[in-house]
N, C-alpha and C. Protein backbone atom coordinates (compact mmCIF):
# COMPACT_ATOMS: atom_id res chain seq x y z
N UNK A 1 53.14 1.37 31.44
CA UNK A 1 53.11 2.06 32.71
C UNK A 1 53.64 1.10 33.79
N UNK A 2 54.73 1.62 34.66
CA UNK A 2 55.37 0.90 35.70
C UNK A 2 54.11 0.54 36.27
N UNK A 3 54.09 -0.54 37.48
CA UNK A 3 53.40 -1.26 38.33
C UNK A 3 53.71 -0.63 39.60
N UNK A 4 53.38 -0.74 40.52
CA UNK A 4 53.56 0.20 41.80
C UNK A 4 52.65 -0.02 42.65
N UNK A 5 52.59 0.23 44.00
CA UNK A 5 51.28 0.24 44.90
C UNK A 5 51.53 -0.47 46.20
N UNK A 6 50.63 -0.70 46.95
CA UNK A 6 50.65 -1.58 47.92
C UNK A 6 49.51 -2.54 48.57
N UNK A 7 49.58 -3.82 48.60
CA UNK A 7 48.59 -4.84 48.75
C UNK A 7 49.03 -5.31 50.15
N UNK A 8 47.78 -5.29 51.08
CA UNK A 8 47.95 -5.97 52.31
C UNK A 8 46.52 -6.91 52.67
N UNK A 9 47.46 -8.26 53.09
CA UNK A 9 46.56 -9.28 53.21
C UNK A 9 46.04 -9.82 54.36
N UNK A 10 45.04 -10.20 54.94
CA UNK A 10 45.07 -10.61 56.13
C UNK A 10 44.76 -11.83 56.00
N UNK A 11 45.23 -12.67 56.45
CA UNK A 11 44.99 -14.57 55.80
C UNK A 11 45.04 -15.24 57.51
N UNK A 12 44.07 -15.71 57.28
CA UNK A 12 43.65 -16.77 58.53
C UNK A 12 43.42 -18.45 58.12
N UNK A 13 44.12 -19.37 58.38
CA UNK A 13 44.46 -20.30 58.22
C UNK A 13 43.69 -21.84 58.80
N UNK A 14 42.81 -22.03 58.44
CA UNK A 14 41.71 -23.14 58.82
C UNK A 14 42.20 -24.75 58.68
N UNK A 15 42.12 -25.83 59.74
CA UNK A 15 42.26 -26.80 59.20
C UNK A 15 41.38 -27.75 58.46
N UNK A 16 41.76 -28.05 57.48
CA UNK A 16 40.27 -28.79 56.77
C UNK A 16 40.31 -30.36 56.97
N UNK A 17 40.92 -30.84 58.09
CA UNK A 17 40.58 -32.24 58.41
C UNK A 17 39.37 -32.24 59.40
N UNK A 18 38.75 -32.74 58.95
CA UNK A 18 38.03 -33.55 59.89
C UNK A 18 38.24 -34.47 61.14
N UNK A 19 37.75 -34.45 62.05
CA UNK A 19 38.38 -34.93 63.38
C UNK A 19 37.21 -36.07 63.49
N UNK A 20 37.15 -37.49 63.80
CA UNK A 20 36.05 -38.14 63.91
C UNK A 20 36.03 -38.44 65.66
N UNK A 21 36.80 -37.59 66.29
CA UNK A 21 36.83 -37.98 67.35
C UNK A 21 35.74 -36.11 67.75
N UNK A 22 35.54 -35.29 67.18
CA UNK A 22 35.05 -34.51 67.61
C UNK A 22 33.93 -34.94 68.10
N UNK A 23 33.06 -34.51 68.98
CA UNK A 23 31.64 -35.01 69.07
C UNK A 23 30.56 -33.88 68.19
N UNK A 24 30.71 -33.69 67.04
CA UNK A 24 29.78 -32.96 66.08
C UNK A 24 28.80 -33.48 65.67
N UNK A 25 27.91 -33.12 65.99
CA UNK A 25 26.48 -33.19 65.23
C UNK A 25 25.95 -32.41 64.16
N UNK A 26 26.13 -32.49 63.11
CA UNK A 26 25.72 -31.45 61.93
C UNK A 26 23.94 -30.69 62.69
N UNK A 27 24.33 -29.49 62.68
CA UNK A 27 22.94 -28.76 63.43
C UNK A 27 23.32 -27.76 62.81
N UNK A 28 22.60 -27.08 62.91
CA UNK A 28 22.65 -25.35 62.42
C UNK A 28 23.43 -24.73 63.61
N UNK A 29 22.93 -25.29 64.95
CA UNK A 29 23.67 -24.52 66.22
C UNK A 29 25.25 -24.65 66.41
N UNK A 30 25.50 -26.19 65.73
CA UNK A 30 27.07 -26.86 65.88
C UNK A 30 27.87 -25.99 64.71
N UNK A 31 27.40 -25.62 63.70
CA UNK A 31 28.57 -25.44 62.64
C UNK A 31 28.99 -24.45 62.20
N UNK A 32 30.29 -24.54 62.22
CA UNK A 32 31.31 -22.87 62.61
C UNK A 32 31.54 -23.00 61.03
N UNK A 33 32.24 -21.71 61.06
CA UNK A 33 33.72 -21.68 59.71
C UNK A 33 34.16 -22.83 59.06
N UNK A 34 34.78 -23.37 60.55
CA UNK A 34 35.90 -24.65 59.94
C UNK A 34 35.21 -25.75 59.54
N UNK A 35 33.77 -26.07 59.77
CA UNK A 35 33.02 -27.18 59.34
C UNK A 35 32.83 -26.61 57.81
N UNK A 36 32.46 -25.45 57.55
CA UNK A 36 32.08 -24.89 56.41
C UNK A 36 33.13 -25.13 55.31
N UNK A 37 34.55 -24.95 55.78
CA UNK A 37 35.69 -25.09 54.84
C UNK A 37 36.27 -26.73 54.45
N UNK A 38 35.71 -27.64 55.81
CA UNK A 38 35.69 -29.28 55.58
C UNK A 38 34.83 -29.55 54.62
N UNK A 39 33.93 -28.85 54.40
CA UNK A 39 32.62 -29.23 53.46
C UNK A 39 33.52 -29.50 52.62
N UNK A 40 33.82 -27.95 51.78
CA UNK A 40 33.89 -27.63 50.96
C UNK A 40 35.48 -28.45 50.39
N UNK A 41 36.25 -28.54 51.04
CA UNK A 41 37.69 -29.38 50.72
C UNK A 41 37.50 -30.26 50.14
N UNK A 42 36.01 -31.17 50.67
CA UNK A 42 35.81 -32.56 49.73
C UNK A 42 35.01 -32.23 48.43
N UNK A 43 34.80 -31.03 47.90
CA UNK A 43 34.68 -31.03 46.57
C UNK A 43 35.78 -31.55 45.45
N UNK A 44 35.17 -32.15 44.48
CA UNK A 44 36.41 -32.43 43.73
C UNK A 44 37.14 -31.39 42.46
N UNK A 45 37.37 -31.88 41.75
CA UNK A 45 38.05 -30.53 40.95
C UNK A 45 37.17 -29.74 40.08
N UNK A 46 36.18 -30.48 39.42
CA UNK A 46 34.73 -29.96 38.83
C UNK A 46 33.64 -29.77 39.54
N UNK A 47 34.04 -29.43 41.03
CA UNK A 47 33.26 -28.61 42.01
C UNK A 47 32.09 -29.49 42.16
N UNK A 48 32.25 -30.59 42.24
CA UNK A 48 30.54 -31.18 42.78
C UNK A 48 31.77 -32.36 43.84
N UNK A 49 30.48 -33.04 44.48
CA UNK A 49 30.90 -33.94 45.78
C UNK A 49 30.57 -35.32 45.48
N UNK A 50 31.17 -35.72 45.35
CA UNK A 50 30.87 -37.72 45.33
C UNK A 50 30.58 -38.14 46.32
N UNK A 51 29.79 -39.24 46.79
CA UNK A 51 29.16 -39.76 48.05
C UNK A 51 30.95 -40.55 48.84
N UNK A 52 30.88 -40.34 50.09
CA UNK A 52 32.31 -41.01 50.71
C UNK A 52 31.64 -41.23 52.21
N UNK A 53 32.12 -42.14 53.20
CA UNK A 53 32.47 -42.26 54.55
C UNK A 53 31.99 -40.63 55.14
N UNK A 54 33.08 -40.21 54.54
CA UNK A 54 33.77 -38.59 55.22
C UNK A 54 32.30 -37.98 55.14
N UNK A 55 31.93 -37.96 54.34
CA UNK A 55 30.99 -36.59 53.82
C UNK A 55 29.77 -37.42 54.56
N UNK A 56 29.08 -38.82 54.47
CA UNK A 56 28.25 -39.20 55.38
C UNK A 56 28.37 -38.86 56.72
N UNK A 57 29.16 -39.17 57.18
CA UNK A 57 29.29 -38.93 58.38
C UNK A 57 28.81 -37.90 59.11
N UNK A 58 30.06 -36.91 58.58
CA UNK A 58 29.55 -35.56 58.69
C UNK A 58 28.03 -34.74 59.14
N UNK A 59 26.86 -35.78 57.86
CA UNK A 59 25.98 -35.42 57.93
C UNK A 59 24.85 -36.74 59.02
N UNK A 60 25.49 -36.79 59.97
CA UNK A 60 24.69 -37.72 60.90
C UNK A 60 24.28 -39.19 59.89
N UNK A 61 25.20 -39.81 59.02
CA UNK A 61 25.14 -40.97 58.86
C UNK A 61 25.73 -41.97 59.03
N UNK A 62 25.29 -43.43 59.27
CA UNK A 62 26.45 -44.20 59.26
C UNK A 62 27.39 -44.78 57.99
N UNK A 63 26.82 -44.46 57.02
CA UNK A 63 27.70 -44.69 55.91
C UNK A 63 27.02 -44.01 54.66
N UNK A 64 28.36 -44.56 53.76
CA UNK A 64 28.48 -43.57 52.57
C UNK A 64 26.47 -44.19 51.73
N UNK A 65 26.38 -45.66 51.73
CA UNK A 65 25.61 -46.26 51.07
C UNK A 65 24.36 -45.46 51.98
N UNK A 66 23.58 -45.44 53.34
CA UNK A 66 22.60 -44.78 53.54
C UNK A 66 22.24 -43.43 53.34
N UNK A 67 23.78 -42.76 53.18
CA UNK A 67 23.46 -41.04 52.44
C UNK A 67 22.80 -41.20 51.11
N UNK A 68 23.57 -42.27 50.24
CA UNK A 68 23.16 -42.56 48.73
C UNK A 68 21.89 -42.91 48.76
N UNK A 69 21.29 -43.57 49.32
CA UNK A 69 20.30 -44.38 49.61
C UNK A 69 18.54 -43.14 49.64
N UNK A 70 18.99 -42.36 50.96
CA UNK A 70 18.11 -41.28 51.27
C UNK A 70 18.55 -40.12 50.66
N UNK A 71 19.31 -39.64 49.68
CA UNK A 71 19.85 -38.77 48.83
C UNK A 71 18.37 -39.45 47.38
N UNK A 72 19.35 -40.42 47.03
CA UNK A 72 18.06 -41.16 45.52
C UNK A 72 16.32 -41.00 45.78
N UNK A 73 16.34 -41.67 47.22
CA UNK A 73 14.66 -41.60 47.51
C UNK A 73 14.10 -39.78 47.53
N UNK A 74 15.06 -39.20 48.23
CA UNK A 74 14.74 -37.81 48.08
C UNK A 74 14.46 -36.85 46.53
N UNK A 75 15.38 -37.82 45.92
CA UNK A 75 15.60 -36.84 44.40
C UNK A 75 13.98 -37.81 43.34
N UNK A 76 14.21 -38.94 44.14
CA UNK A 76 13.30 -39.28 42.96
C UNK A 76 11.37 -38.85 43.60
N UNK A 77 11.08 -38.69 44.72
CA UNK A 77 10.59 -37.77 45.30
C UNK A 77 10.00 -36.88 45.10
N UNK A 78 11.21 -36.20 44.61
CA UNK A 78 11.05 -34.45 44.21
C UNK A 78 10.85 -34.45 42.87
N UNK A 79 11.60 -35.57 41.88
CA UNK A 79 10.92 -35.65 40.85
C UNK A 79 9.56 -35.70 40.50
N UNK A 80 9.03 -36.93 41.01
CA UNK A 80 7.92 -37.14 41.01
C UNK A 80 6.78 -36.03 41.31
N UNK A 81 7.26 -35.19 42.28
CA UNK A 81 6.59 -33.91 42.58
C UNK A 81 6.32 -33.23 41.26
N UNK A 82 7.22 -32.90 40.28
CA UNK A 82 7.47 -32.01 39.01
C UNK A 82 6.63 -32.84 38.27
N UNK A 83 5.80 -33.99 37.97
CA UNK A 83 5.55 -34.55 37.29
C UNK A 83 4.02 -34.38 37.00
């Protein structure tokens, strides 16, 4: 059977850099779309996130090592909770 029809797209175009000059504060009140799509850009190809600069930041830290840091104490934490 021939193919036929008609598809119409509406595509809106986001930038996914990060600006460190923005003055953002990760809040629930601060974060639009385009923070939502920066998240998500720094996923890697098997869809999970490695600790970086970028992604600390983001989340009100000064570096990649104190996200890691209060990320571990949190998980082991919550472990301990299950236990």
């Amino acid at each position: 059977k021939p193919s036929g029809g008609e598809l119409d797209l509406e595509v809106q175009f986001v930038s996914a850099q990060y600006n460190w000059k923005e003055s953002f504060v990760f809040k629930k009140k601060t974060l639009t779309i385009e923070h939502i799509y920066i998240i998500l850009s720094w996923r890697n190809t098997r869809s999970y996130f490695e600790f970086s600069d970028d992604i600390a930041h983001f989340f009100n830290y000064k570096s990649q090592e104190e996200l890691k840091s209060d990320f571990l104490k949190l998980t082991t934490e919550f472990t301990e909770l299950q236990i």
